[in-house]
PDB file of N, CA and C in Angstrom:
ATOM      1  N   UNK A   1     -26.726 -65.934 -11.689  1.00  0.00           N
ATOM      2  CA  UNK A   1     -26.048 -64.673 -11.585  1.00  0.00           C
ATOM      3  C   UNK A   1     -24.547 -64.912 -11.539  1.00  0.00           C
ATOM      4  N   UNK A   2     -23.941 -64.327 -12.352  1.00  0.00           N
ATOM      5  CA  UNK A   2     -22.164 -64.225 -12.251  1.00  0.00           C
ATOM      6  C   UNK A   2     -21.797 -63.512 -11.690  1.00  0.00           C
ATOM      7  N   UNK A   3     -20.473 -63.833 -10.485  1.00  0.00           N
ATOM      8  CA  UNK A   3     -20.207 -63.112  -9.792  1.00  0.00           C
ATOM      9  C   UNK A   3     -18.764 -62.095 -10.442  1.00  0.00           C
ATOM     10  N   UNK A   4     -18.754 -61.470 -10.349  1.00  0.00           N
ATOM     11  CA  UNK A   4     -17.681 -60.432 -11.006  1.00  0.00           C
ATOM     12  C   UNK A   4     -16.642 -60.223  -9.924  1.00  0.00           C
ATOM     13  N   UNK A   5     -15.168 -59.993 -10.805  1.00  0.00           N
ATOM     14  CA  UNK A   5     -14.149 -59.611  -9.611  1.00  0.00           C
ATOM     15  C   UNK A   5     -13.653 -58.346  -9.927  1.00  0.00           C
ATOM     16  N   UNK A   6     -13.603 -57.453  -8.557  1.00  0.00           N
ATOM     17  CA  UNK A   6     -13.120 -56.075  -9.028  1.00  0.00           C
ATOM     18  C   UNK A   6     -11.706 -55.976  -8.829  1.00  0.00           C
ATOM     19  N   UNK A   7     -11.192 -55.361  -9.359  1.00  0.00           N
ATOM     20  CA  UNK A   7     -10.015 -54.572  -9.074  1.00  0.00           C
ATOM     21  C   UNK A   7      -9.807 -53.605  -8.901  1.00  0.00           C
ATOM     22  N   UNK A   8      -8.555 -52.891  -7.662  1.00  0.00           N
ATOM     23  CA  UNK A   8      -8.356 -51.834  -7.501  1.00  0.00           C
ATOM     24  C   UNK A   8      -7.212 -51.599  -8.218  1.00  0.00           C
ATOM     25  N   UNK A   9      -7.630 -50.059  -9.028  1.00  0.00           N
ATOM     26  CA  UNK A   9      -6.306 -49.682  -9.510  1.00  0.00           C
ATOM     27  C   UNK A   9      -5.710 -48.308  -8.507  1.00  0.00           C
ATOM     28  N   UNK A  10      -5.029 -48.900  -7.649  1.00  0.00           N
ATOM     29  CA  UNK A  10      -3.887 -47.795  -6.703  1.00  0.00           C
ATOM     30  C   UNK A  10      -3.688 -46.625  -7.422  1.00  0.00           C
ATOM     31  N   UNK A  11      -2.887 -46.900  -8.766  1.00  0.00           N
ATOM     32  CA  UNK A  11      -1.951 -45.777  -9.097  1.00  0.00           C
ATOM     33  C   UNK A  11      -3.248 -45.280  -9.592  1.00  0.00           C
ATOM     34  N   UNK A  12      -4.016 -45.334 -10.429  1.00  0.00           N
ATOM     35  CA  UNK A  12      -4.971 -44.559 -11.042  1.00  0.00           C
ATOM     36  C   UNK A  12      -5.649 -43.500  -9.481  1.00  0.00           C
ATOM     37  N   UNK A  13      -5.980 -44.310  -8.322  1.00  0.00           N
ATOM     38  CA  UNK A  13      -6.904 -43.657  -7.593  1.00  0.00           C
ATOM     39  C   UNK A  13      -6.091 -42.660  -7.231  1.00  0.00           C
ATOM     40  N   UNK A  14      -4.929 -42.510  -6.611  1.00  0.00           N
ATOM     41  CA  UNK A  14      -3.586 -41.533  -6.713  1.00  0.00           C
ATOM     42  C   UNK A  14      -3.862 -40.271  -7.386  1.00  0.00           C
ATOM     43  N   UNK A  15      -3.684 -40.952  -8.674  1.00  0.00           N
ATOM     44  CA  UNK A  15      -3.591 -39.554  -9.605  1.00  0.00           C
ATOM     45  C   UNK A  15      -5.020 -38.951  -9.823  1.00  0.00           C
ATOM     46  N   UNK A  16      -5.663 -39.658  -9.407  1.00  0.00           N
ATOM     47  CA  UNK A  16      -7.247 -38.958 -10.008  1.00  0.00           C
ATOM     48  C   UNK A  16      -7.167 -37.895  -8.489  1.00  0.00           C
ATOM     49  N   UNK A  17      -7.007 -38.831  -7.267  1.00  0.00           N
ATOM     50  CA  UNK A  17      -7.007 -37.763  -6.225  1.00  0.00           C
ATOM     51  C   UNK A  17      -5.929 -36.878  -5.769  1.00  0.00           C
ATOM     52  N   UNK A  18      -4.959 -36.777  -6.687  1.00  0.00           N
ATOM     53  CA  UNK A  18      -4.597 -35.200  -6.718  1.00  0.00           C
ATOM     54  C   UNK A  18      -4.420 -35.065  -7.416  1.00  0.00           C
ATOM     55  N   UNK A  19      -5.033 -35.094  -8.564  1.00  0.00           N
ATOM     56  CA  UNK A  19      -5.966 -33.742  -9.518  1.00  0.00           C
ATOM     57  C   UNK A  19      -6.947 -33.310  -8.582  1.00  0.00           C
ATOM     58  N   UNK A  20      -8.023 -34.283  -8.152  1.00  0.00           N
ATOM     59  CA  UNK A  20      -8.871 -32.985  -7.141  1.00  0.00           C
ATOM     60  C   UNK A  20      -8.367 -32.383  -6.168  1.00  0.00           C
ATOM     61  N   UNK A  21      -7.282 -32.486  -5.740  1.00  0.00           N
ATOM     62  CA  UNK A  21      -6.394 -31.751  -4.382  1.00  0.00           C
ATOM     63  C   UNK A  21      -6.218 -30.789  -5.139  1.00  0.00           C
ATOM     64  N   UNK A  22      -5.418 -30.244  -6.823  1.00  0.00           N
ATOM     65  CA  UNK A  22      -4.764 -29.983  -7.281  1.00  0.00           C
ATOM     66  C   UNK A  22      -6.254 -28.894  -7.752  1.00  0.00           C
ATOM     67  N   UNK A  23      -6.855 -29.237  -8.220  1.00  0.00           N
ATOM     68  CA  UNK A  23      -8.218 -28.636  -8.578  1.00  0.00           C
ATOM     69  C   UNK A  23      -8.682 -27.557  -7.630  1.00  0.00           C
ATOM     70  N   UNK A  24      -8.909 -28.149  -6.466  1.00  0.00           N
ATOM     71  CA  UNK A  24      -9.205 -27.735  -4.972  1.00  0.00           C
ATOM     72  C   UNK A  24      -8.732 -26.422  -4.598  1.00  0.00           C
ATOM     73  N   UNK A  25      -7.174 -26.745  -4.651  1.00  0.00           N
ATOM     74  CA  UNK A  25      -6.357 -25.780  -4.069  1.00  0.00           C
ATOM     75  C   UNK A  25      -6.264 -24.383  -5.791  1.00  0.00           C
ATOM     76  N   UNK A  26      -6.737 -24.767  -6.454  1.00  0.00           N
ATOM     77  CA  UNK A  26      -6.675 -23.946  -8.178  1.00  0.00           C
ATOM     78  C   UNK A  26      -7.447 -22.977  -7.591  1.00  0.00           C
ATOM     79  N   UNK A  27      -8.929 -23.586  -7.091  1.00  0.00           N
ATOM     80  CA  UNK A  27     -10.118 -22.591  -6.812  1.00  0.00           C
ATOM     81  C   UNK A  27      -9.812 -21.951  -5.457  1.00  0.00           C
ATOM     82  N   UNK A  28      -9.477 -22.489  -4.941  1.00  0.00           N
ATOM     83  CA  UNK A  28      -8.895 -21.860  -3.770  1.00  0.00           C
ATOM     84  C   UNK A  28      -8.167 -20.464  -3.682  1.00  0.00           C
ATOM     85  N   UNK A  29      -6.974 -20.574  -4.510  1.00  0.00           N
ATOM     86  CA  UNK A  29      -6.264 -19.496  -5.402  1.00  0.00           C
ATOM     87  C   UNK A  29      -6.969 -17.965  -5.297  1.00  0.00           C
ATOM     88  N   UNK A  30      -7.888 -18.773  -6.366  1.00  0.00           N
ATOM     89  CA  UNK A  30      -8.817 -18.060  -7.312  1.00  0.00           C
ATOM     90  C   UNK A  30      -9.375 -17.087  -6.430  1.00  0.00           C
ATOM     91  N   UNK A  31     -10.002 -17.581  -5.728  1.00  0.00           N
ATOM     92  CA  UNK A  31     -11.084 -17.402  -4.705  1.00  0.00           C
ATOM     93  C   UNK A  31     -10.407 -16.227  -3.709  1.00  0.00           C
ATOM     94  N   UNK A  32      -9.112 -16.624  -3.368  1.00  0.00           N
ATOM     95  CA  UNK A  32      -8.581 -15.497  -2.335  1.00  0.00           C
ATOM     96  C   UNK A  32      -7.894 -14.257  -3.393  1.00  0.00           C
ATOM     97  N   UNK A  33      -7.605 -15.081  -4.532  1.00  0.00           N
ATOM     98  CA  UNK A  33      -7.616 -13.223  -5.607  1.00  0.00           C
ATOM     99  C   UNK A  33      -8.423 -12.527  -5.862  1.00  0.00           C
ATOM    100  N   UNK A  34      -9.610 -12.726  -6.035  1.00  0.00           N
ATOM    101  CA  UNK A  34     -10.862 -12.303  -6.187  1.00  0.00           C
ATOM    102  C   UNK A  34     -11.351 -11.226  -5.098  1.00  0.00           C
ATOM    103  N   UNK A  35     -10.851 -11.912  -3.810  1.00  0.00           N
ATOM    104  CA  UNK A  35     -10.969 -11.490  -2.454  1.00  0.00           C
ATOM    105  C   UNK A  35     -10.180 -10.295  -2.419  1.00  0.00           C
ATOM    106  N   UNK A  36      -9.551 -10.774  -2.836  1.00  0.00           N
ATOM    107  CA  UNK A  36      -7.978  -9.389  -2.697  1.00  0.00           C
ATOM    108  C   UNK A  36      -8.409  -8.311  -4.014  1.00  0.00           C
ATOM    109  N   UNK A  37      -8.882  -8.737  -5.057  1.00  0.00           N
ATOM    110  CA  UNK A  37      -8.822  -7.732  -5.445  1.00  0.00           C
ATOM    111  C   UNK A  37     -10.520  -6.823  -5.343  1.00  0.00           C
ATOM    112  N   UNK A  38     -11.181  -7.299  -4.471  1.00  0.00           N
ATOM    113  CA  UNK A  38     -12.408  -6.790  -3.643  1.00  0.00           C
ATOM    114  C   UNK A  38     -12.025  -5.851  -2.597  1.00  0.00           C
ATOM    115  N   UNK A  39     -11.087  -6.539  -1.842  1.00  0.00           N
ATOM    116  CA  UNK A  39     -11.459  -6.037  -0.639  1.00  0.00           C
ATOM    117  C   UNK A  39     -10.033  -5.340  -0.339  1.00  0.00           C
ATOM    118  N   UNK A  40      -8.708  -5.158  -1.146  1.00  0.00           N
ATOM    119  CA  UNK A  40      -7.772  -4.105  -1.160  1.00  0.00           C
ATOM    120  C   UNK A  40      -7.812  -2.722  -1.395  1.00  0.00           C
ATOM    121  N   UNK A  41      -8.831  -2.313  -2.838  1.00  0.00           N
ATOM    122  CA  UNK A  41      -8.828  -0.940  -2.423  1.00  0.00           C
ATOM    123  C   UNK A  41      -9.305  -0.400  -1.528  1.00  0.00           C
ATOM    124  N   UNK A  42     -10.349  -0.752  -0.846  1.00  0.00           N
ATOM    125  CA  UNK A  42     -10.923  -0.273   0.631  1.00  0.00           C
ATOM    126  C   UNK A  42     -10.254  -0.305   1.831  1.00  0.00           C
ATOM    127  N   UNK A  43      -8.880  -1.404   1.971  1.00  0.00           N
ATOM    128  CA  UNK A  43      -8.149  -1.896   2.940  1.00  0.00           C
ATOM    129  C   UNK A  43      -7.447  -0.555   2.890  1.00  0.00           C
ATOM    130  N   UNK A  44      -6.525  -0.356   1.482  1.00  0.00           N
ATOM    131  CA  UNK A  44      -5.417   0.557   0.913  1.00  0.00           C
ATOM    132  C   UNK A  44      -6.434   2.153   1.535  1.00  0.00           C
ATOM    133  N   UNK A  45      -7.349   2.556   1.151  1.00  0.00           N
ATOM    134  CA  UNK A  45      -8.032   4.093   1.086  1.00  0.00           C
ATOM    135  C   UNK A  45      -8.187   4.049   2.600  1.00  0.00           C
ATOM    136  N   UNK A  46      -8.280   2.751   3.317  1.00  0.00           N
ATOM    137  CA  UNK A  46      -8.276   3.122   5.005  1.00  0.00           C
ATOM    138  C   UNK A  46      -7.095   4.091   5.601  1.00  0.00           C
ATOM    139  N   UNK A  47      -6.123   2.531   5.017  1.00  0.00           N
ATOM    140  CA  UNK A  47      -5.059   2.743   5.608  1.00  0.00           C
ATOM    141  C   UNK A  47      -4.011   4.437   5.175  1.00  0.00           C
ATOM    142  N   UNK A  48      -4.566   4.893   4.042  1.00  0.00           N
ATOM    143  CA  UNK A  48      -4.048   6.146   3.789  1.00  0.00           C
ATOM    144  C   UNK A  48      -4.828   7.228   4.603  1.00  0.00           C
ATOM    145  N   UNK A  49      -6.034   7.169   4.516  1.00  0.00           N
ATOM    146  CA  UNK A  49      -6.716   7.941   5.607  1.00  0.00           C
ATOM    147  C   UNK A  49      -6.264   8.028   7.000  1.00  0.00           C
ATOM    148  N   UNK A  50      -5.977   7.097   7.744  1.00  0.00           N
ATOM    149  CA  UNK A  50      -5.585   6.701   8.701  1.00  0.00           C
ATOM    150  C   UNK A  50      -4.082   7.389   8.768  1.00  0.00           C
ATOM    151  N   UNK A  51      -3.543   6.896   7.741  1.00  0.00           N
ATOM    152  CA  UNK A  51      -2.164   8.114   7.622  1.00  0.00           C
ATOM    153  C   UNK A  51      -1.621   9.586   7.491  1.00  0.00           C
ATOM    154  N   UNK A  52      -2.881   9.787   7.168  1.00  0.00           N
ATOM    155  CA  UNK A  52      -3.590  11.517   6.888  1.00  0.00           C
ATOM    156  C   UNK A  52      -3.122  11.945   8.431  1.00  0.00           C
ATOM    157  N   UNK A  53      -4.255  11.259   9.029  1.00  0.00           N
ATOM    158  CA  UNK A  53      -4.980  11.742  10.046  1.00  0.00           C
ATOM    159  C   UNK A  53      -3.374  11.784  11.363  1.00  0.00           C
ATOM    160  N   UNK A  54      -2.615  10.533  11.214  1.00  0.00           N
ATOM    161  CA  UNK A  54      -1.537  10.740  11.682  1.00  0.00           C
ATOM    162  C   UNK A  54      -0.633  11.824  11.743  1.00  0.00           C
ATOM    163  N   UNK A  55      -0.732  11.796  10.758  1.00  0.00           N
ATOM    164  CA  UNK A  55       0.522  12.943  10.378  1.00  0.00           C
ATOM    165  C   UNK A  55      -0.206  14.127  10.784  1.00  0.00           C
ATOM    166  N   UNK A  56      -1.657  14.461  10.383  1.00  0.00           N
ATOM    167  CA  UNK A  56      -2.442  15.885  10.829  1.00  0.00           C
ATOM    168  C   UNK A  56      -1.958  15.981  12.636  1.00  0.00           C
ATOM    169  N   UNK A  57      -2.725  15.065  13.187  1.00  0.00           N
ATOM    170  CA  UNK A  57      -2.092  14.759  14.484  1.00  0.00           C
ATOM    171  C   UNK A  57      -0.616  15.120  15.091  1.00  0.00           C
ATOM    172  N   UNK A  58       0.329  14.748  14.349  1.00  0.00           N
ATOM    173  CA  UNK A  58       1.393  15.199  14.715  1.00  0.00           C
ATOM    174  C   UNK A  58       1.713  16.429  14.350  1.00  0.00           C
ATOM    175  N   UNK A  59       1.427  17.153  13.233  1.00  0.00           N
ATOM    176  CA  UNK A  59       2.208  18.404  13.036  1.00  0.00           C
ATOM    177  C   UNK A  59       1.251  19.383  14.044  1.00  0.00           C
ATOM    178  N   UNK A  60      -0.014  18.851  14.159  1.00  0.00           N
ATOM    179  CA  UNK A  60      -1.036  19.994  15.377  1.00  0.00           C
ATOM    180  C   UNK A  60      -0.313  19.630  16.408  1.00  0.00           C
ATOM    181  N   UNK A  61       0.325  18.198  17.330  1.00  0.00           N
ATOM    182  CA  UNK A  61       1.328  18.681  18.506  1.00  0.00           C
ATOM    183  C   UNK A  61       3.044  19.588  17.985  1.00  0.00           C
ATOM    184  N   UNK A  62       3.272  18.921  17.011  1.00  0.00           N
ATOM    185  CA  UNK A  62       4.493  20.234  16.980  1.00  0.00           C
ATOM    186  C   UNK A  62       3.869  21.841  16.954  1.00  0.00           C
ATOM    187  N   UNK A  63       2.965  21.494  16.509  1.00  0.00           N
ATOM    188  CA  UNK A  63       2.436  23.355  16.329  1.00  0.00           C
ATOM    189  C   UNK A  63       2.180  23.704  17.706  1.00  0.00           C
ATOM    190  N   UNK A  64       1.355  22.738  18.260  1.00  0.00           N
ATOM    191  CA  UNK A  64       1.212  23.359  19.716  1.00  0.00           C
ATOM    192  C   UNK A  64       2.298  23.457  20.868  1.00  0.00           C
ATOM    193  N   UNK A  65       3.379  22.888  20.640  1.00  0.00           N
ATOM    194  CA  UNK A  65       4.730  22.692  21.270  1.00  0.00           C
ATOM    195  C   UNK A  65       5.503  24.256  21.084  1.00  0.00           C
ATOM    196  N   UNK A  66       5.136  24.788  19.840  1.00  0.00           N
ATOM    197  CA  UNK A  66       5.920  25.838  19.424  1.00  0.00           C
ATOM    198  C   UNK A  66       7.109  25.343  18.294  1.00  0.00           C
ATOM    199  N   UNK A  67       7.402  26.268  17.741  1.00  0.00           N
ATOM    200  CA  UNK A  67       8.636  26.119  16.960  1.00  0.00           C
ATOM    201  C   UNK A  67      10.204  26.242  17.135  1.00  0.00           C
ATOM    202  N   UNK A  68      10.627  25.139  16.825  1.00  0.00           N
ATOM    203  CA  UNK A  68      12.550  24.926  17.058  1.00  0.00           C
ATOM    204  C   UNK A  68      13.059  26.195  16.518  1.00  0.00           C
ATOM    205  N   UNK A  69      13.747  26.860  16.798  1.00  0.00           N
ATOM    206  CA  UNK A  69      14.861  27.738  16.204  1.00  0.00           C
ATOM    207  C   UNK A  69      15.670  27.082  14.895  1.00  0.00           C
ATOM    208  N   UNK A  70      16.440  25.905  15.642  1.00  0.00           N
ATOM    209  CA  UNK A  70      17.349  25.349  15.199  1.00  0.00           C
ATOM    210  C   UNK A  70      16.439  24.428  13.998  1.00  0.00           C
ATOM    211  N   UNK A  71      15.649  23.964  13.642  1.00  0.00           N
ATOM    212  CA  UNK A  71      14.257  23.480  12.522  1.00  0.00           C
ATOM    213  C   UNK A  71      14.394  24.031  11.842  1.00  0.00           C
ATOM    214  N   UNK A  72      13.303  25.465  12.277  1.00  0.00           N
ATOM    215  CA  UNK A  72      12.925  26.085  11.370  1.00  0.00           C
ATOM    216  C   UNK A  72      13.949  26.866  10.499  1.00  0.00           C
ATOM    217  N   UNK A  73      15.110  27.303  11.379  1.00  0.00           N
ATOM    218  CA  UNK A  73      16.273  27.915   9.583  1.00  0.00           C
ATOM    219  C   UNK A  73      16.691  27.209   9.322  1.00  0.00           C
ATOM    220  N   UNK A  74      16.772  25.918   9.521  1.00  0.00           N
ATOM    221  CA  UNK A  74      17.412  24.641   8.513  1.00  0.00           C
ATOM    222  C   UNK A  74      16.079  24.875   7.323  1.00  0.00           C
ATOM    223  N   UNK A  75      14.766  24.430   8.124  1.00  0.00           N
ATOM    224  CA  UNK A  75      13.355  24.250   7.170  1.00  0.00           C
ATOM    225  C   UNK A  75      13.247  25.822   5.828  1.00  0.00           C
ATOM    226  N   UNK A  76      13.674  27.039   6.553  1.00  0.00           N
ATOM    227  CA  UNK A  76      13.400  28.004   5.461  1.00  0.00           C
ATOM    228  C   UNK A  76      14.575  27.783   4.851  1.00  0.00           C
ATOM    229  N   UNK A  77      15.765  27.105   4.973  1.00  0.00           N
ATOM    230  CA  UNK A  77      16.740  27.601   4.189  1.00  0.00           C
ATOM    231  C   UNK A  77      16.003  26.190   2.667  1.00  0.00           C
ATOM    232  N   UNK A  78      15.870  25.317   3.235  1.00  0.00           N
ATOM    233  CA  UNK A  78      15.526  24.326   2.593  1.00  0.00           C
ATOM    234  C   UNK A  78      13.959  24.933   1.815  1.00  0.00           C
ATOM    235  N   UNK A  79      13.226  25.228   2.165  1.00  0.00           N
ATOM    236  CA  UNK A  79      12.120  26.309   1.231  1.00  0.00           C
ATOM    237  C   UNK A  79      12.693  26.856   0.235  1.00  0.00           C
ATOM    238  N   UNK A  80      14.024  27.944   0.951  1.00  0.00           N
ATOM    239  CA  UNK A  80      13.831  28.776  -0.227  1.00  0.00           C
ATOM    240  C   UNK A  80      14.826  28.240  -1.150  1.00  0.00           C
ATOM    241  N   UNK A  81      15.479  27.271  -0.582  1.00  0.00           N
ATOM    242  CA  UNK A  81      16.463  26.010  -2.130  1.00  0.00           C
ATOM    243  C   UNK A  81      15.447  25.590  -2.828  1.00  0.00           C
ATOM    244  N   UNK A  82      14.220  24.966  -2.226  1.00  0.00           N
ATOM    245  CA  UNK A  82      13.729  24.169  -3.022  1.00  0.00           C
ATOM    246  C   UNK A  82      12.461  25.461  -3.857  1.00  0.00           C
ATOM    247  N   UNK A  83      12.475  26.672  -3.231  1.00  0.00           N
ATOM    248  CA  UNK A  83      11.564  27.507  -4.104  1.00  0.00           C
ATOM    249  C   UNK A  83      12.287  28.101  -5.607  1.00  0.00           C
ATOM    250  N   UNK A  84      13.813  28.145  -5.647  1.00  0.00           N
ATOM    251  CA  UNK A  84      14.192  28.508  -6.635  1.00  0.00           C
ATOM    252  C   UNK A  84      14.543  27.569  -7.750  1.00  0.00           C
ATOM    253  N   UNK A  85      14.971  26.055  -7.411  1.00  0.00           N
ATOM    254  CA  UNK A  85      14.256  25.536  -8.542  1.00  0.00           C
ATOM    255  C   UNK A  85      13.170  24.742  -8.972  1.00  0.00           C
ATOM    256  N   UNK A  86      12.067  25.485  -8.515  1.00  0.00           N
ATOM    257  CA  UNK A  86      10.941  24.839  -8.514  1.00  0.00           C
ATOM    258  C   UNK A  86      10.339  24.851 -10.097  1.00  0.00           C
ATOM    259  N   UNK A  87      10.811  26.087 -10.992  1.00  0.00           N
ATOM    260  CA  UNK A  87      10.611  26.165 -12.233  1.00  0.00           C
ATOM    261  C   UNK A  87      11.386  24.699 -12.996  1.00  0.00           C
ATOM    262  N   UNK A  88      11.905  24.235 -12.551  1.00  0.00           N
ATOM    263  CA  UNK A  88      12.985  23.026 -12.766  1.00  0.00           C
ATOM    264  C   UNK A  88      12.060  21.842 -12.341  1.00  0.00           C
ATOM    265  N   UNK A  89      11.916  21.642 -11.272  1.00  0.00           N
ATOM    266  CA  UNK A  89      11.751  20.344 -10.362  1.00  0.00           C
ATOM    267  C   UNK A  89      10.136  20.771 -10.084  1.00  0.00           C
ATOM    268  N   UNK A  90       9.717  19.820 -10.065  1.00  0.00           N
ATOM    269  CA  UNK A  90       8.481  19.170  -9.862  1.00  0.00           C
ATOM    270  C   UNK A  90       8.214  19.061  -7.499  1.00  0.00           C
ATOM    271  N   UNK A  91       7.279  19.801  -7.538  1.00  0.00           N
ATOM    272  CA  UNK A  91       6.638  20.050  -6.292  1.00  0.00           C
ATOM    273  C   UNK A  91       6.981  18.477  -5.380  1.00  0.00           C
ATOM    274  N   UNK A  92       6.533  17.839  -5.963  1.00  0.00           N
ATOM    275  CA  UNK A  92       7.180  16.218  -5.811  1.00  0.00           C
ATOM    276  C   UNK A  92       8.627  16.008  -5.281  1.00  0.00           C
ATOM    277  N   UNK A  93       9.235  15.903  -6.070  1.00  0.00           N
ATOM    278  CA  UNK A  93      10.466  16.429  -6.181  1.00  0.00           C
ATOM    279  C   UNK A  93      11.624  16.397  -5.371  1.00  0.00           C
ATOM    280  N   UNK A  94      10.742  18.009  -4.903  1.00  0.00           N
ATOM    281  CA  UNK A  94      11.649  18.797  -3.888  1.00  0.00           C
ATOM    282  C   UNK A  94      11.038  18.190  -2.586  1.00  0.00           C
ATOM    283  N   UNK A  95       9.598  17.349  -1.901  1.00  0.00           N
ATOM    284  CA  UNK A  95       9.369  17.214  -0.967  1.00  0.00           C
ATOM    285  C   UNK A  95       9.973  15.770  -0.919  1.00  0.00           C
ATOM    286  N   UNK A  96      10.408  14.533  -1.905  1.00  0.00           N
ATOM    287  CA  UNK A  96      10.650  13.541  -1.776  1.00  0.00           C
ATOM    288  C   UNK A  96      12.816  13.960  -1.237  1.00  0.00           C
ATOM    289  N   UNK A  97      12.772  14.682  -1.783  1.00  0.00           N
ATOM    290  CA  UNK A  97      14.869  15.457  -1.808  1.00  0.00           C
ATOM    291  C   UNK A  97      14.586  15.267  -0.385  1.00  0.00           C
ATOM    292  N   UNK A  98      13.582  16.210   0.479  1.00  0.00           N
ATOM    293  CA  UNK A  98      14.407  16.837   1.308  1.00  0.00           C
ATOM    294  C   UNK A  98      15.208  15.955   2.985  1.00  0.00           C
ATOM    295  N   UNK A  99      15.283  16.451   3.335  1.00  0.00           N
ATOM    296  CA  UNK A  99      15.792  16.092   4.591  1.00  0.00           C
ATOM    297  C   UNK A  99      15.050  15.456   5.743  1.00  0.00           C
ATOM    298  N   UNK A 100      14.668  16.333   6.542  1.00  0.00           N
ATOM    299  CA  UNK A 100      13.904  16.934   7.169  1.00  0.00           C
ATOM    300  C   UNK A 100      12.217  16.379   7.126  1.00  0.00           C
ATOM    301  N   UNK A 101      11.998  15.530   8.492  1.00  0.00           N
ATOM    302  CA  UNK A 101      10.463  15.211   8.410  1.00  0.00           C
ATOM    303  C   UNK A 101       9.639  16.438   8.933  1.00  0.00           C
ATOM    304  N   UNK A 102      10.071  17.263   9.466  1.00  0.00           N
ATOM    305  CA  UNK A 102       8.967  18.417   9.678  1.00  0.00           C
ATOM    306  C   UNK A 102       8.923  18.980   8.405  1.00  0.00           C
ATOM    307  N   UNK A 103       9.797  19.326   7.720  1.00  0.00           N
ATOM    308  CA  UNK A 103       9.279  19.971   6.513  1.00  0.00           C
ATOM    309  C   UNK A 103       8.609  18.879   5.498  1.00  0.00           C
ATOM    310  N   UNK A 104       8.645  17.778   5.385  1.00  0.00           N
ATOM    311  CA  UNK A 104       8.091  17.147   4.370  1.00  0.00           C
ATOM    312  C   UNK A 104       6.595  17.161   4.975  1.00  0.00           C
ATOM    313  N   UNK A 105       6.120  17.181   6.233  1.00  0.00           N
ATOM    314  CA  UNK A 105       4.839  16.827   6.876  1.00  0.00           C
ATOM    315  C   UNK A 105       4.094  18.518   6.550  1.00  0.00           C
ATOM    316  N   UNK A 106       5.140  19.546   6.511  1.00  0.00           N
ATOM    317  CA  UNK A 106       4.417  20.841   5.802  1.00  0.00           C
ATOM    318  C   UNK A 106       4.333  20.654   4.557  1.00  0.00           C
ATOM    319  N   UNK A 107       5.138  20.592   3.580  1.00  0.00           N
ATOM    320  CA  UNK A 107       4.710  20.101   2.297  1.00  0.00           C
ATOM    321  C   UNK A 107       3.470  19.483   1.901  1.00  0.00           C
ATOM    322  N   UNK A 108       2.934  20.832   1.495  1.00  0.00           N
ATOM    323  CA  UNK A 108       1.092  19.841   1.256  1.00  0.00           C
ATOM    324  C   UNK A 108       1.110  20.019  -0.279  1.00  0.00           C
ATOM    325  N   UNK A 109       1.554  18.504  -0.534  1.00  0.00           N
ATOM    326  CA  UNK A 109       1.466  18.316  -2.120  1.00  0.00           C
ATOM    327  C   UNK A 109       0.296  17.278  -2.422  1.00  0.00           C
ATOM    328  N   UNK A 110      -0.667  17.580  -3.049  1.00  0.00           N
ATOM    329  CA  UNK A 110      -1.750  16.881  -3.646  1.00  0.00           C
ATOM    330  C   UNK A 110      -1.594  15.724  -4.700  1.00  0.00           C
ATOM    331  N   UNK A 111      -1.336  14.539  -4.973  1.00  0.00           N
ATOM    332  CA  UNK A 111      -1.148  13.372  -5.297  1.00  0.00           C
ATOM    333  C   UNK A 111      -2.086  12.857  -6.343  1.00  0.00           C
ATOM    334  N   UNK A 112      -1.826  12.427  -7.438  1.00  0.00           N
ATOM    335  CA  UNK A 112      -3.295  12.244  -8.286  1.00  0.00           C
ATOM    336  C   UNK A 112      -3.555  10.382  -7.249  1.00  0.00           C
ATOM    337  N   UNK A 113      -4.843  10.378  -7.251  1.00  0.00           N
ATOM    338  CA  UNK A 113      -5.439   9.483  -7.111  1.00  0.00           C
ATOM    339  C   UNK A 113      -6.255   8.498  -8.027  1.00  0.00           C
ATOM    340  N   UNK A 114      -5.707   7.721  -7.819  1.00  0.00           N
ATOM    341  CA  UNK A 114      -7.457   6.358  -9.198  1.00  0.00           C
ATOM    342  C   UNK A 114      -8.204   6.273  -7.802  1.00  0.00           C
ATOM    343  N   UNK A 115      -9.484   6.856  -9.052  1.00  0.00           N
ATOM    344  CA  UNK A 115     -10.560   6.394  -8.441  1.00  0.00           C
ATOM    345  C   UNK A 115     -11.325   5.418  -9.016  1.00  0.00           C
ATOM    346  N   UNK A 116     -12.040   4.371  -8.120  1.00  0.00           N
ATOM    347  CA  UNK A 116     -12.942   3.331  -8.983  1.00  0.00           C
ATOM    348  C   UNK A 116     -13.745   4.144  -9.921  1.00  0.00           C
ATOM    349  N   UNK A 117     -13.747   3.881 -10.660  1.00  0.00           N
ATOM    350  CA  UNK A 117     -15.350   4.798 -11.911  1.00  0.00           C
ATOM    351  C   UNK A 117     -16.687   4.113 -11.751  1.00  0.00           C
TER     352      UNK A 117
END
């Protein structure tokens, strides 16, 4: 029987092992985009719900507080600016312009949504 001598090749084992680091971390990637794009629209439709419900929340304590004087004719004067050029400007628009977070939280403008199909 002949005995054989091996050699190590360093630089080769190097590069072969990170390509699989390099491989590794590829699927890795992959794997958490996949994830993300699973598990974001459900994260996203929470978190807007959740924002709904906030804001519902707050304008039912201003409502139950009663109404500012000093608000509300700032808020109608700002209505009826934004009612006359509404033939102009987009419902959008006039609630992104305005001032005023009580009036934007009355502003009930409907938003197109994607839905999954």
């Amino acid at each position: 029987m002949r005995y054989q001598q091996v050699t190590v090749d360093v630089c080769k084992m190097l590069v072969t092992a990170t390509a699989y680091l390099a491989l590794a971390f590829a699927a890795w990637v992959l794997l958490r985009l996949v994830s993300a794009c699973i598990s974001l629209p459900a994260y996203l439709r929470k978190q807007e719900e959740e924002e709904e419900a906030e804001e519902r929340r707050q304008l039912l304590e201003r409502e139950e507080e009663g109404p500012e004087e000093d608000d509300d004719t700032e808020d109608e004067e700002e209505v009826a600016e934004g009612a006359k050029g509404a033939e102009e400007q987009e419902v959008g628009d006039d609630c992104a312009a305005a001032e005023s977070s009580n009036w934007r939280l009355r502003c009930n403008v409907v938003l197109p949504v994607m839905h999954e199909g």
